[in-house]
PDB file of N, CA and C in Angstrom:
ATOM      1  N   UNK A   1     -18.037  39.297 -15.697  1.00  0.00           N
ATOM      2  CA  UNK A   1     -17.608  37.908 -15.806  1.00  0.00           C
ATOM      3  C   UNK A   1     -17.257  37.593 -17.256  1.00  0.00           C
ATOM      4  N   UNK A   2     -16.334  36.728 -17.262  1.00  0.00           N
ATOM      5  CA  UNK A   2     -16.144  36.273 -19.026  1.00  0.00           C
ATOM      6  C   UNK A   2     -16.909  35.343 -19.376  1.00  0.00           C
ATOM      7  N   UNK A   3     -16.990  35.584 -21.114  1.00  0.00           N
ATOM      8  CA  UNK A   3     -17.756  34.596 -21.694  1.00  0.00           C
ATOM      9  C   UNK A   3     -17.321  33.685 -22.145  1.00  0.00           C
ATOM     10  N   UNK A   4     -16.049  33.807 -22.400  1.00  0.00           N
ATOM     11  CA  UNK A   4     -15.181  32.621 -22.973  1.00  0.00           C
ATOM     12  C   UNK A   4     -14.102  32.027 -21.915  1.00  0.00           C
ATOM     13  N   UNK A   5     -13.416  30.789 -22.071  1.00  0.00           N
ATOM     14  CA  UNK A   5     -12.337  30.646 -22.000  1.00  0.00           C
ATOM     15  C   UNK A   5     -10.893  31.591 -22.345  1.00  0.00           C
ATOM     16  N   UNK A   6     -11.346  32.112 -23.754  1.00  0.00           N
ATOM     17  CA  UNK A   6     -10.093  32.936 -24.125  1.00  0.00           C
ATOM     18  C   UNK A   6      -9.965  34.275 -23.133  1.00  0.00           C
ATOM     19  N   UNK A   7     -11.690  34.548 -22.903  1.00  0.00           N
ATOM     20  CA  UNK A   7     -11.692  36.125 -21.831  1.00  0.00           C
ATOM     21  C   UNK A   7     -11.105  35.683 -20.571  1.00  0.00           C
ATOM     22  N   UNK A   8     -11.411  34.494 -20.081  1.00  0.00           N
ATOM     23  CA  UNK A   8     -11.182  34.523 -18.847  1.00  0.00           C
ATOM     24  C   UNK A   8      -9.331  34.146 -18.572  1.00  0.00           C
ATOM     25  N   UNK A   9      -8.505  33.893 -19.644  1.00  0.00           N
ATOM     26  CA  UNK A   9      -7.188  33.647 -19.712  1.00  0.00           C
ATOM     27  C   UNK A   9      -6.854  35.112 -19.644  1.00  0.00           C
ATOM     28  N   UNK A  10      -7.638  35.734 -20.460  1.00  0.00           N
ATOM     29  CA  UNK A  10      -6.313  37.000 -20.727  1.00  0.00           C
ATOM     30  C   UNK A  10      -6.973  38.193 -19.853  1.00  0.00           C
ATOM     31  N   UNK A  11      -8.190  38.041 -19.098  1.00  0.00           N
ATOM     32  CA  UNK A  11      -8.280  38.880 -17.732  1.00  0.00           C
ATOM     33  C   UNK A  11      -7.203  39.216 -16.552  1.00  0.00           C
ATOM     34  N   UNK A  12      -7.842  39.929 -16.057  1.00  0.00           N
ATOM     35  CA  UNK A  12      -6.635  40.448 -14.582  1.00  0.00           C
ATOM     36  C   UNK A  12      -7.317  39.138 -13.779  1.00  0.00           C
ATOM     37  N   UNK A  13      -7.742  38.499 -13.513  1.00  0.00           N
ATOM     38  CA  UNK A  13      -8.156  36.948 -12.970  1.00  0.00           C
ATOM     39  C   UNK A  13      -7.991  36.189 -13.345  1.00  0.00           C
ATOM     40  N   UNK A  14      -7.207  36.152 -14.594  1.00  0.00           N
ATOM     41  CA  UNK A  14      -6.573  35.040 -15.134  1.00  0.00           C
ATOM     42  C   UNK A  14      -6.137  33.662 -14.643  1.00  0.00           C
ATOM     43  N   UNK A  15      -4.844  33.625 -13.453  1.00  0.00           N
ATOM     44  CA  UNK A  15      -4.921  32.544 -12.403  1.00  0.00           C
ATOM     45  C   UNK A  15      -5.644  32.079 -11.768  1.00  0.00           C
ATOM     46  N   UNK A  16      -6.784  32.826 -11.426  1.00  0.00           N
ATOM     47  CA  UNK A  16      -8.140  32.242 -11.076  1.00  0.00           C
ATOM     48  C   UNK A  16      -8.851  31.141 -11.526  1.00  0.00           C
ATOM     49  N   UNK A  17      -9.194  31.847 -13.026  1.00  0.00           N
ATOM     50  CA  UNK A  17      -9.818  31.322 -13.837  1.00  0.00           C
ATOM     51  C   UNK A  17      -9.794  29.781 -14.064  1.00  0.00           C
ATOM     52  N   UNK A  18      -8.340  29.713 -14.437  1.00  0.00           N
ATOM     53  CA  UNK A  18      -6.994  28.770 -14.919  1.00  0.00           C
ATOM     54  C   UNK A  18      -7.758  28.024 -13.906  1.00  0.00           C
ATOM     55  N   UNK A  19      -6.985  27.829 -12.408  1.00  0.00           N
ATOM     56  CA  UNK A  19      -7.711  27.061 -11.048  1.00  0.00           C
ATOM     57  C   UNK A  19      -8.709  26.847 -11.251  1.00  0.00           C
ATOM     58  N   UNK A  20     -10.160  27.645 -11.727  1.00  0.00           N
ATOM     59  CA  UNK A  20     -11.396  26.905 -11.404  1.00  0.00           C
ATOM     60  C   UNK A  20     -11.806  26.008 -12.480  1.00  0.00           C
ATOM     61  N   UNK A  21     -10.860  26.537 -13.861  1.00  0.00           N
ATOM     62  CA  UNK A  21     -11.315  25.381 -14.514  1.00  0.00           C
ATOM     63  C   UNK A  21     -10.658  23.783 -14.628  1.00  0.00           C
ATOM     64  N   UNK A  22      -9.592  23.674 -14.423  1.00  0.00           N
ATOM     65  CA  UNK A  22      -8.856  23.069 -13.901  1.00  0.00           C
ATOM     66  C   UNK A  22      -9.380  21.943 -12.719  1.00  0.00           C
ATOM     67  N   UNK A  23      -9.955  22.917 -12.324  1.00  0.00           N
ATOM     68  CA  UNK A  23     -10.761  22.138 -10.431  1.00  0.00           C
ATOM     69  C   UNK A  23     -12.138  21.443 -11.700  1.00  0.00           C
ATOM     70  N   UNK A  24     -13.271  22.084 -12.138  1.00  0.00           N
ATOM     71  CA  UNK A  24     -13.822  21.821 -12.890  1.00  0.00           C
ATOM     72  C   UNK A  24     -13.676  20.301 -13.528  1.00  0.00           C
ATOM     73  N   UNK A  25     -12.913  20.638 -14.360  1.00  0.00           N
ATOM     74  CA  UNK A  25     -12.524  19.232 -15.132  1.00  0.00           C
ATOM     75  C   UNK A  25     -12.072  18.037 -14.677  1.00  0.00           C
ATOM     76  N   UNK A  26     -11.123  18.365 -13.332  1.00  0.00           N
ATOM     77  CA  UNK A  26     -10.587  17.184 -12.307  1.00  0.00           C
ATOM     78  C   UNK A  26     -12.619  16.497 -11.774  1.00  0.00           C
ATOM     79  N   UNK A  27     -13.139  17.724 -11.388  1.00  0.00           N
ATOM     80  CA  UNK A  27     -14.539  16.835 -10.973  1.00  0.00           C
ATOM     81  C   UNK A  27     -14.796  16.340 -11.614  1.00  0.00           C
ATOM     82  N   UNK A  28     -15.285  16.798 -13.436  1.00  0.00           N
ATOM     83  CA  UNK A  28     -15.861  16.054 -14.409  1.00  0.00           C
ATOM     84  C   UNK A  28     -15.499  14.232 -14.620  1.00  0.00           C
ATOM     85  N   UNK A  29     -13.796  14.870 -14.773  1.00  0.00           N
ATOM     86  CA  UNK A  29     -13.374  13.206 -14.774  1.00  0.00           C
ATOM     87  C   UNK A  29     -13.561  12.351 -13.310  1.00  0.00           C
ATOM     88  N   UNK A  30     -12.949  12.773 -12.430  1.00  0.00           N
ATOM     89  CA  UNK A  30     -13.422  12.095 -11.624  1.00  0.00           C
ATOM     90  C   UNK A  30     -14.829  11.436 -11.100  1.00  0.00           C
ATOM     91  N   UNK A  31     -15.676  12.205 -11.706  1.00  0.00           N
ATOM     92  CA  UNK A  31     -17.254  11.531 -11.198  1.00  0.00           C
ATOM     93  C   UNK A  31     -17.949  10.668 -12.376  1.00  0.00           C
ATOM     94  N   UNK A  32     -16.802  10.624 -13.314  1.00  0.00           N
ATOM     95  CA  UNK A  32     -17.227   9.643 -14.643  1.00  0.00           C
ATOM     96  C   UNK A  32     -17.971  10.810 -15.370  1.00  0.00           C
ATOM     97  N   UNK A  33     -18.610  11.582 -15.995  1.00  0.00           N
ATOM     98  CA  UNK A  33     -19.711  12.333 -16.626  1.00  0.00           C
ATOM     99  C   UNK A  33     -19.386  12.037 -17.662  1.00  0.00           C
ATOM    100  N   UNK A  34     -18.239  11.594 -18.310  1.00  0.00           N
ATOM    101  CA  UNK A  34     -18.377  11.482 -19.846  1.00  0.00           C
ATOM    102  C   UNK A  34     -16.909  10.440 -19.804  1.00  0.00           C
ATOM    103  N   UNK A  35     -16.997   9.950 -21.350  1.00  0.00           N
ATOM    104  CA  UNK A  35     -15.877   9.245 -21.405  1.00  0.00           C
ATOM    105  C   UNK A  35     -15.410   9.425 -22.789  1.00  0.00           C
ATOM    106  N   UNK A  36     -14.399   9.437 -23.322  1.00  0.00           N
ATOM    107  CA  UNK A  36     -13.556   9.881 -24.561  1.00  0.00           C
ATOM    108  C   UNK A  36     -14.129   8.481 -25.847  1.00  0.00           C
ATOM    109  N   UNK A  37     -15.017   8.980 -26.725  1.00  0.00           N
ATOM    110  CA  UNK A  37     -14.738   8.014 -27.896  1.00  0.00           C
ATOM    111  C   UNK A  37     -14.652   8.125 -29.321  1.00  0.00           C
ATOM    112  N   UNK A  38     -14.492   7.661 -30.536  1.00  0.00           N
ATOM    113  CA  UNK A  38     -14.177   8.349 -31.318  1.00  0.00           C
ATOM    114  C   UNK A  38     -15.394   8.923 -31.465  1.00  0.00           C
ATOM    115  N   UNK A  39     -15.142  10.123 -33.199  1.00  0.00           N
ATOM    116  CA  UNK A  39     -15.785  10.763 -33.302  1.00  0.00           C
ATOM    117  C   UNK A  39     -16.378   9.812 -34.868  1.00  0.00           C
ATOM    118  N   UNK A  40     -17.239   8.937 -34.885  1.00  0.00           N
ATOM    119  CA  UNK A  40     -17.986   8.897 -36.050  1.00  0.00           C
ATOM    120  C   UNK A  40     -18.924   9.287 -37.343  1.00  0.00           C
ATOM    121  N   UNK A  41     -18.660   8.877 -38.796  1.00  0.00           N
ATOM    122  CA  UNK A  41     -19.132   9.922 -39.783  1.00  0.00           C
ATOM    123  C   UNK A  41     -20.350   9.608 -39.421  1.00  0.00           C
ATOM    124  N   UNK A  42     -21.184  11.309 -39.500  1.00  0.00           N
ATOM    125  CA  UNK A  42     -22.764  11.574 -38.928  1.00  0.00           C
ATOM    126  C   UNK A  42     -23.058  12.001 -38.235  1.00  0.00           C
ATOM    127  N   UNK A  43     -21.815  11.691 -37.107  1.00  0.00           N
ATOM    128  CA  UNK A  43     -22.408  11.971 -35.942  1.00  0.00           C
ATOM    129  C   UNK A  43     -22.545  13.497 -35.756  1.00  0.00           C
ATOM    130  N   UNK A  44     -23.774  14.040 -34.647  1.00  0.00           N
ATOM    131  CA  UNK A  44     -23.656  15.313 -34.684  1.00  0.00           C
ATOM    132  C   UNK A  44     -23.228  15.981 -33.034  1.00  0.00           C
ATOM    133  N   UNK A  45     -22.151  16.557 -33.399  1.00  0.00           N
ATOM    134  CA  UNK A  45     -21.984  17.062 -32.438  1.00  0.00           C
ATOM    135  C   UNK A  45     -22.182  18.164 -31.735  1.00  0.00           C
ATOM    136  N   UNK A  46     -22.501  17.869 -30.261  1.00  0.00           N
ATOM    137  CA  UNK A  46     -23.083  18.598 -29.059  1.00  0.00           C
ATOM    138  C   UNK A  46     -22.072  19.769 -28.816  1.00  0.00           C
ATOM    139  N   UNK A  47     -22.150  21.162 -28.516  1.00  0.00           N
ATOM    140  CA  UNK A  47     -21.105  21.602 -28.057  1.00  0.00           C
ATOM    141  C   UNK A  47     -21.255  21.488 -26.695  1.00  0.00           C
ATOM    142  N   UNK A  48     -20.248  22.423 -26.320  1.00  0.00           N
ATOM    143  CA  UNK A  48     -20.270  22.741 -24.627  1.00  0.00           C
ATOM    144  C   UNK A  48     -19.412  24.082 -24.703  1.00  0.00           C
ATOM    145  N   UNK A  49     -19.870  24.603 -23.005  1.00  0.00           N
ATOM    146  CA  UNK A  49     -19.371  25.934 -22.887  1.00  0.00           C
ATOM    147  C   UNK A  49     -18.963  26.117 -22.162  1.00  0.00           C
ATOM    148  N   UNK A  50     -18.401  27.272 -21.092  1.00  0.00           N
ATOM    149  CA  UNK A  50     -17.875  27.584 -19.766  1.00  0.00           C
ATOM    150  C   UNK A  50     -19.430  28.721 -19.003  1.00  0.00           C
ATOM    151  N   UNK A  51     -19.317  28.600 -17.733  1.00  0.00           N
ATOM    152  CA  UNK A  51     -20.447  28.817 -17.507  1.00  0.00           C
ATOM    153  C   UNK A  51     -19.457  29.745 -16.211  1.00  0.00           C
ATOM    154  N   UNK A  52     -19.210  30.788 -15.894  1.00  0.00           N
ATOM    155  CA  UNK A  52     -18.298  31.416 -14.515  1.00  0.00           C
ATOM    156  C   UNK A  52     -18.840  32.342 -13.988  1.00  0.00           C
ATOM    157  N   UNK A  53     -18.640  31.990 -12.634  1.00  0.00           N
ATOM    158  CA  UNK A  53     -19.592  32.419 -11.434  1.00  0.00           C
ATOM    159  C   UNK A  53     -18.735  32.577 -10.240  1.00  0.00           C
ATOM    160  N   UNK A  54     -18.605  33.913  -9.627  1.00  0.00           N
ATOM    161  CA  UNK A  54     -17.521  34.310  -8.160  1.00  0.00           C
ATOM    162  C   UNK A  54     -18.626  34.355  -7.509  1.00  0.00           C
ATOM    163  N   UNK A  55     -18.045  33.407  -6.167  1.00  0.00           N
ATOM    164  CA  UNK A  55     -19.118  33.171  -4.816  1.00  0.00           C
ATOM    165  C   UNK A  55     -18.554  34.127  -3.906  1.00  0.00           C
ATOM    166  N   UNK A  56     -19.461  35.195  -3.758  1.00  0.00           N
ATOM    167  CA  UNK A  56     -18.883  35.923  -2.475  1.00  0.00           C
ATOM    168  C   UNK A  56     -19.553  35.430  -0.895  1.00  0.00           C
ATOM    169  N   UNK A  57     -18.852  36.034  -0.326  1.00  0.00           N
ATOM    170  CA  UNK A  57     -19.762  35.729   1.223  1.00  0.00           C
ATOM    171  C   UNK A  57     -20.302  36.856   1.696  1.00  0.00           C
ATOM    172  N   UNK A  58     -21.134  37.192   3.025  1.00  0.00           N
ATOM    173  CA  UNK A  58     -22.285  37.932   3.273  1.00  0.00           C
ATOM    174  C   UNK A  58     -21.580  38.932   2.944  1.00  0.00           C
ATOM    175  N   UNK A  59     -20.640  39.398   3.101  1.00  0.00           N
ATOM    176  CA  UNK A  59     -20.245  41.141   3.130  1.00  0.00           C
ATOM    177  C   UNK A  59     -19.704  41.039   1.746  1.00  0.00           C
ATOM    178  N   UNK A  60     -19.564  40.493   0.653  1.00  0.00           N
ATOM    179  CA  UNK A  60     -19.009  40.808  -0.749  1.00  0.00           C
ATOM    180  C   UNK A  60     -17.999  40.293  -1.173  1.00  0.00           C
ATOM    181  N   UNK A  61     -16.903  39.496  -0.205  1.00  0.00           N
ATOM    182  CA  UNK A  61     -15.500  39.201  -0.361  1.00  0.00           C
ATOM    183  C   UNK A  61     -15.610  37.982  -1.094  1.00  0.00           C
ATOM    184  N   UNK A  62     -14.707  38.363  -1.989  1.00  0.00           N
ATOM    185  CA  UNK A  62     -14.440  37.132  -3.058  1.00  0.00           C
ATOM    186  C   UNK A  62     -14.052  35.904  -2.502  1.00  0.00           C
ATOM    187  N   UNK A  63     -14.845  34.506  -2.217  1.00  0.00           N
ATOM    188  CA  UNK A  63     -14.351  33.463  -1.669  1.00  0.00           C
ATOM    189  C   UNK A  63     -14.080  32.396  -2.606  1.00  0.00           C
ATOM    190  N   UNK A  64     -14.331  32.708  -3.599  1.00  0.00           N
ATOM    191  CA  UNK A  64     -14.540  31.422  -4.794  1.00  0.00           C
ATOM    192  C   UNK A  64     -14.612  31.614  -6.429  1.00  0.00           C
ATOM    193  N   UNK A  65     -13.887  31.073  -7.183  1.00  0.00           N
ATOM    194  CA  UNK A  65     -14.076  31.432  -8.332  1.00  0.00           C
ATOM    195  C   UNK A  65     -14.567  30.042  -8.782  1.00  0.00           C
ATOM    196  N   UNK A  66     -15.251  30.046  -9.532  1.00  0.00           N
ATOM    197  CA  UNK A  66     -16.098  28.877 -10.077  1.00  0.00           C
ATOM    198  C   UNK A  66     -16.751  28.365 -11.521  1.00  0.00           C
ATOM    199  N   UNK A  67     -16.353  27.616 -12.154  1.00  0.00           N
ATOM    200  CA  UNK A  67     -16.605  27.570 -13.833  1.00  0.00           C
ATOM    201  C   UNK A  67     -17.482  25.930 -13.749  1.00  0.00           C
ATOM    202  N   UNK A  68     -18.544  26.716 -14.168  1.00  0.00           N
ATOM    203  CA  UNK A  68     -19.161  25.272 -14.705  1.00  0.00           C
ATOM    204  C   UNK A  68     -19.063  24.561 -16.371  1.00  0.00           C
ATOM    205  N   UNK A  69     -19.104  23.872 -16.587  1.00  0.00           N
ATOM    206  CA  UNK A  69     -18.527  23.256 -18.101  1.00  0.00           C
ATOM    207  C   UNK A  69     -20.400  22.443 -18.595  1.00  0.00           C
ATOM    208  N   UNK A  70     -20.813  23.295 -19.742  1.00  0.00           N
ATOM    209  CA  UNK A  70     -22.184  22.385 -19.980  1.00  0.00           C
ATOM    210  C   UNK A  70     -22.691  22.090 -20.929  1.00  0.00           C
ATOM    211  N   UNK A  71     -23.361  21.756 -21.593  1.00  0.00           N
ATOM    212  CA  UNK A  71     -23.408  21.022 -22.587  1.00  0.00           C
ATOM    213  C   UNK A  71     -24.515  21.929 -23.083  1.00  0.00           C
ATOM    214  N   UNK A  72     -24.674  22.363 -24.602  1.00  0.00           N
ATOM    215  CA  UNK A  72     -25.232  23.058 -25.195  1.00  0.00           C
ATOM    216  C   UNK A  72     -26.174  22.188 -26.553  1.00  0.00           C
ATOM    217  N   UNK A  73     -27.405  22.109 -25.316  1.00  0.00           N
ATOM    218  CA  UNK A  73     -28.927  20.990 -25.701  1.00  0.00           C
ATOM    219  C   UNK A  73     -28.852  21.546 -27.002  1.00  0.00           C
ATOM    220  N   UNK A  74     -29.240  22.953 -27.734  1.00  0.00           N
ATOM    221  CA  UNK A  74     -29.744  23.542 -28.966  1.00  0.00           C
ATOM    222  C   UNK A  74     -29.571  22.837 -29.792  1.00  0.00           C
ATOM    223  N   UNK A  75     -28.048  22.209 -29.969  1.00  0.00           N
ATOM    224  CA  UNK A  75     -27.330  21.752 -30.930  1.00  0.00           C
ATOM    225  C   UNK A  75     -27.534  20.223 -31.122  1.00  0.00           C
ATOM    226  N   UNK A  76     -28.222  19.429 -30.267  1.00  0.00           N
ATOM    227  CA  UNK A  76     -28.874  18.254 -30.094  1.00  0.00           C
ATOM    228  C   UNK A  76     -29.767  17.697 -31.427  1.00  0.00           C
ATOM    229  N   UNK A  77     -29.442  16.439 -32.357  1.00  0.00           N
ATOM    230  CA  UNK A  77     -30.377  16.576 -33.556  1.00  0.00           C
ATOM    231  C   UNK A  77     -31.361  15.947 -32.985  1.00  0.00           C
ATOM    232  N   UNK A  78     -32.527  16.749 -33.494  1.00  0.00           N
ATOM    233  CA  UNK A  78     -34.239  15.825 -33.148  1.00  0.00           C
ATOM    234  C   UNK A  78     -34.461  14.587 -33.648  1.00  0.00           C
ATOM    235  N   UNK A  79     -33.614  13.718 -34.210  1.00  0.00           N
ATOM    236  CA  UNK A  79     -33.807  12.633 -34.488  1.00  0.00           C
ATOM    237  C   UNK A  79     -33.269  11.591 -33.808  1.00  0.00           C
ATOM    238  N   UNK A  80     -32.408  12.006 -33.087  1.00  0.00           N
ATOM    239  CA  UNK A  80     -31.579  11.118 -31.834  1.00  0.00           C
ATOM    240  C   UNK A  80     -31.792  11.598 -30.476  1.00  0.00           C
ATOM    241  N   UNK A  81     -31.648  11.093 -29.116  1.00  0.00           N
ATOM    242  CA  UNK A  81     -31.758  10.873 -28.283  1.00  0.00           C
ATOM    243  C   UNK A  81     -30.824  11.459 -27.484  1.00  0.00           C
ATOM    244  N   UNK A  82     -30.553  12.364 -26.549  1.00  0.00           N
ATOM    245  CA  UNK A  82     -30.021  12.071 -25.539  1.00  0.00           C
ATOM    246  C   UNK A  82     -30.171  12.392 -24.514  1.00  0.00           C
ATOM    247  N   UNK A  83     -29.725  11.795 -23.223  1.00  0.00           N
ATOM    248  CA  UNK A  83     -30.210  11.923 -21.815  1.00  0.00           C
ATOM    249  C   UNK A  83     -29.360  11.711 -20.584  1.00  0.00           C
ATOM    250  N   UNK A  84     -29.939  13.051 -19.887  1.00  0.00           N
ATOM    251  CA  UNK A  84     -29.268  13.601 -18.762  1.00  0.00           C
ATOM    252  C   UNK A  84     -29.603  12.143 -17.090  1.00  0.00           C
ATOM    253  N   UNK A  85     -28.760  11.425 -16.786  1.00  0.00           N
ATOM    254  CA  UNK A  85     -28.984  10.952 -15.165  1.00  0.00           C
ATOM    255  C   UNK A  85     -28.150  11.267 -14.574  1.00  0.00           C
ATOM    256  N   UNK A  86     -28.923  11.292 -13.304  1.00  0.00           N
ATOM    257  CA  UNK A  86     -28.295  11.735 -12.165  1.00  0.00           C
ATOM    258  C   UNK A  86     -28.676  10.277 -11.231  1.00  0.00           C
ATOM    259  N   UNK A  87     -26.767   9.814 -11.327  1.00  0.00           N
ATOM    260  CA  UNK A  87     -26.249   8.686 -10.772  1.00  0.00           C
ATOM    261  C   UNK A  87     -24.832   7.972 -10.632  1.00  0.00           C
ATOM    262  N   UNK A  88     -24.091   8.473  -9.420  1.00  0.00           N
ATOM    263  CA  UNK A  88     -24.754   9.405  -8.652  1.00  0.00           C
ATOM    264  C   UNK A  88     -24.550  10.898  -9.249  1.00  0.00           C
ATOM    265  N   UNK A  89     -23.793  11.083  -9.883  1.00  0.00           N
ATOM    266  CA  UNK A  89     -23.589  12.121 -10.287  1.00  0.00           C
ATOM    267  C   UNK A  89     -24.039  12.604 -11.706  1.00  0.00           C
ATOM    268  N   UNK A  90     -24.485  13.778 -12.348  1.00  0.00           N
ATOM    269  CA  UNK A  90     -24.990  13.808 -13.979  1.00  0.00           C
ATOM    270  C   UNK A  90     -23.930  13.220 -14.693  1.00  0.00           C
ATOM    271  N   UNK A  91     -24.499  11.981 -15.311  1.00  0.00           N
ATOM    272  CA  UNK A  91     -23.821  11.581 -16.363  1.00  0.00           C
ATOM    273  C   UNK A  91     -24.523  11.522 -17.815  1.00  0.00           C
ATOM    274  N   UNK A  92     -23.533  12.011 -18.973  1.00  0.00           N
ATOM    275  CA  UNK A  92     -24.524  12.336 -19.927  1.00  0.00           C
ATOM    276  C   UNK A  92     -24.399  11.415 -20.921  1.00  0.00           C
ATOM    277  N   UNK A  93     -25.618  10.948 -21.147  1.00  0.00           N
ATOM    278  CA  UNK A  93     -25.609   9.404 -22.480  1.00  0.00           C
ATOM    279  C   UNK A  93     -26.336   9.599 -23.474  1.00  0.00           C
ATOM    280  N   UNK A  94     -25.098  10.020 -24.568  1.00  0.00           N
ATOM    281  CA  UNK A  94     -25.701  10.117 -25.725  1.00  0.00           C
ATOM    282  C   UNK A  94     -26.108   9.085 -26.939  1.00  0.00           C
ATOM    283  N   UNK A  95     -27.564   9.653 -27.600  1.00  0.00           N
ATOM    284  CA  UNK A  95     -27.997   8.468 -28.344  1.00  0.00           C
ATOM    285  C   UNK A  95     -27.069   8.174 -29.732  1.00  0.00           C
ATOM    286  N   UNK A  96     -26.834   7.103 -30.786  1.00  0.00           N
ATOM    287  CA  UNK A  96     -26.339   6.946 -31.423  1.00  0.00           C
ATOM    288  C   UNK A  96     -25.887   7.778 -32.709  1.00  0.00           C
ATOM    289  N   UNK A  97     -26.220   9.171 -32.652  1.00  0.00           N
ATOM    290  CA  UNK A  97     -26.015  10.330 -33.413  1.00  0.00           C
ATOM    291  C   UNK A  97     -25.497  12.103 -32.740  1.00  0.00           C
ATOM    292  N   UNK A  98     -25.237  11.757 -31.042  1.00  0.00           N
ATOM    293  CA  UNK A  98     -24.818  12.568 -30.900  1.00  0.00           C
ATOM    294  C   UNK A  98     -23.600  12.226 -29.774  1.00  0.00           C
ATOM    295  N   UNK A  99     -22.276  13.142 -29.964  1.00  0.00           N
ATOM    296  CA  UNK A  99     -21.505  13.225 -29.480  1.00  0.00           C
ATOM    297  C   UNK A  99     -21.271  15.087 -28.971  1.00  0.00           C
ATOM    298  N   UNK A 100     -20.857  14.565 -27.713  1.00  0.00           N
ATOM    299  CA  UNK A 100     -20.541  16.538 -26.294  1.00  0.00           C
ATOM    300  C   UNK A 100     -18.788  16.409 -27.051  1.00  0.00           C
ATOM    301  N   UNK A 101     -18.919  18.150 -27.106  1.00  0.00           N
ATOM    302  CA  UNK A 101     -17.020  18.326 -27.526  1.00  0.00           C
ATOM    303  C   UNK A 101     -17.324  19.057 -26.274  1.00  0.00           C
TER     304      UNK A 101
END
Protein backbone atom coordinates (compact mmCIF):
# COMPACT_ATOMS: atom_id res chain seq x y z
CA UNK A 1 0.00 0.00 0.00
CA UNK A 2 1.31 3.65 -0.39
CA UNK A 3 2.34 6.00 2.05
CA UNK A 4 1.89 9.03 0.38
CA UNK A 5 -0.28 10.73 -1.92
CA UNK A 6 2.69 11.16 -4.32
CA UNK A 7 3.10 6.94 -4.08
CA UNK A 8 -0.24 6.37 -4.62
CA UNK A 9 -0.37 8.82 -8.01
CA UNK A 10 2.53 7.35 -9.60
CA UNK A 11 1.58 3.51 -8.77
CA UNK A 12 0.11 0.95 -11.29
CA UNK A 13 -3.30 1.93 -9.15
CA UNK A 14 -2.98 5.15 -9.75
CA UNK A 15 -6.76 5.74 -11.08
CA UNK A 16 -7.79 4.09 -8.17
CA UNK A 17 -6.19 5.94 -5.86
CA UNK A 18 -7.18 9.33 -7.64
CA UNK A 19 -11.19 7.88 -7.14
CA UNK A 20 -10.81 7.04 -3.55
CA UNK A 21 -9.44 10.10 -2.68
CA UNK A 22 -11.54 12.14 -4.46
CA UNK A 23 -14.67 10.01 -2.99
CA UNK A 24 -12.84 10.80 0.41
CA UNK A 25 -12.88 14.46 0.28
CA UNK A 26 -16.46 14.76 -1.46
CA UNK A 27 -17.49 12.90 2.15
CA UNK A 28 -15.31 15.19 4.20
CA UNK A 29 -17.01 18.24 2.70
CA UNK A 30 -20.12 17.03 2.53
CA UNK A 31 -20.60 15.94 6.23
CA UNK A 32 -19.20 19.45 7.31
CA UNK A 33 -15.82 17.99 9.25
CA UNK A 34 -13.99 21.04 8.77
CA UNK A 35 -14.39 24.41 7.29
CA UNK A 36 -11.71 26.68 5.45
CA UNK A 37 -10.32 29.72 7.65
CA UNK A 38 -7.53 31.81 7.60
CA UNK A 39 -4.37 30.82 8.78
CA UNK A 40 -3.37 33.17 11.84
CA UNK A 41 0.19 34.41 13.27
CA UNK A 42 0.81 31.54 16.10
CA UNK A 43 -1.22 29.50 15.15
CA UNK A 44 0.06 25.94 15.19
CA UNK A 45 -0.61 23.82 12.74
CA UNK A 46 -2.12 20.26 12.79
CA UNK A 47 -1.05 18.13 9.91
CA UNK A 48 -2.97 15.44 8.23
CA UNK A 49 -2.27 12.37 6.19
CA UNK A 50 -3.66 9.72 3.79
CA UNK A 51 -4.44 6.61 5.50
CA UNK A 52 -5.15 3.57 2.24
CA UNK A 53 -6.77 0.51 2.67
CA UNK A 54 -8.15 -2.22 -0.37
CA UNK A 55 -11.34 -4.02 0.90
CA UNK A 56 -11.35 -7.37 -0.49
CA UNK A 57 -14.24 -9.83 -0.22
CA UNK A 58 -14.23 -13.49 1.20
CA UNK A 59 -12.16 -15.02 -1.60
CA UNK A 60 -9.49 -11.95 -2.02
CA UNK A 61 -11.02 -9.93 -4.95
CA UNK A 62 -10.37 -6.43 -4.93
CA UNK A 63 -13.80 -4.67 -4.22
CA UNK A 64 -12.74 -1.32 -2.95
CA UNK A 65 -10.07 1.04 -2.80
CA UNK A 66 -10.29 3.30 0.12
CA UNK A 67 -8.25 6.42 1.60
CA UNK A 68 -8.93 7.78 4.80
CA UNK A 69 -7.69 11.54 5.34
CA UNK A 70 -6.62 12.17 9.35
CA UNK A 71 -5.46 14.38 11.33
CA UNK A 72 -2.05 13.98 12.93
CA UNK A 73 -2.80 14.58 17.08
CA UNK A 74 1.37 14.56 17.69
CA UNK A 75 1.58 17.83 16.24
CA UNK A 76 -1.24 19.30 18.53
CA UNK A 77 0.39 22.18 21.00
CA UNK A 78 -0.19 21.22 24.80
CA UNK A 79 -1.26 24.46 25.50
CA UNK A 80 -4.39 24.58 23.37
CA UNK A 81 -7.23 22.47 23.01
CA UNK A 82 -8.64 20.46 20.57
CA UNK A 83 -11.56 18.17 20.16
CA UNK A 84 -12.84 15.36 18.29
CA UNK A 85 -17.31 15.08 18.16
CA UNK A 86 -19.12 12.86 16.78
CA UNK A 87 -22.27 14.80 15.46
CA UNK A 88 -23.49 13.44 13.49
CA UNK A 89 -20.56 12.91 11.91
CA UNK A 90 -16.58 13.59 13.38
CA UNK A 91 -16.28 17.04 13.30
CA UNK A 92 -13.04 18.51 14.35
CA UNK A 93 -12.94 21.85 16.63
CA UNK A 94 -10.00 23.35 17.06
CA UNK A 95 -8.95 25.42 20.13
CA UNK A 96 -7.69 28.97 19.51
CA UNK A 97 -4.00 27.92 18.59
CA UNK A 98 -4.53 25.14 16.42
CA UNK A 99 -5.37 24.84 12.86
CA UNK A 100 -5.70 20.80 10.49
CA UNK A 101 -3.80 21.44 6.87
Amino acid sequence: LPGTIQEAYAGPDADHWKSAVEEELLNLNSNHVYKTVPILEGVTLITSKPIFHIKHDHIRNVEHYKVHIVAQGFTHSSSSSALLLDNPGPQLILGAHNVLV
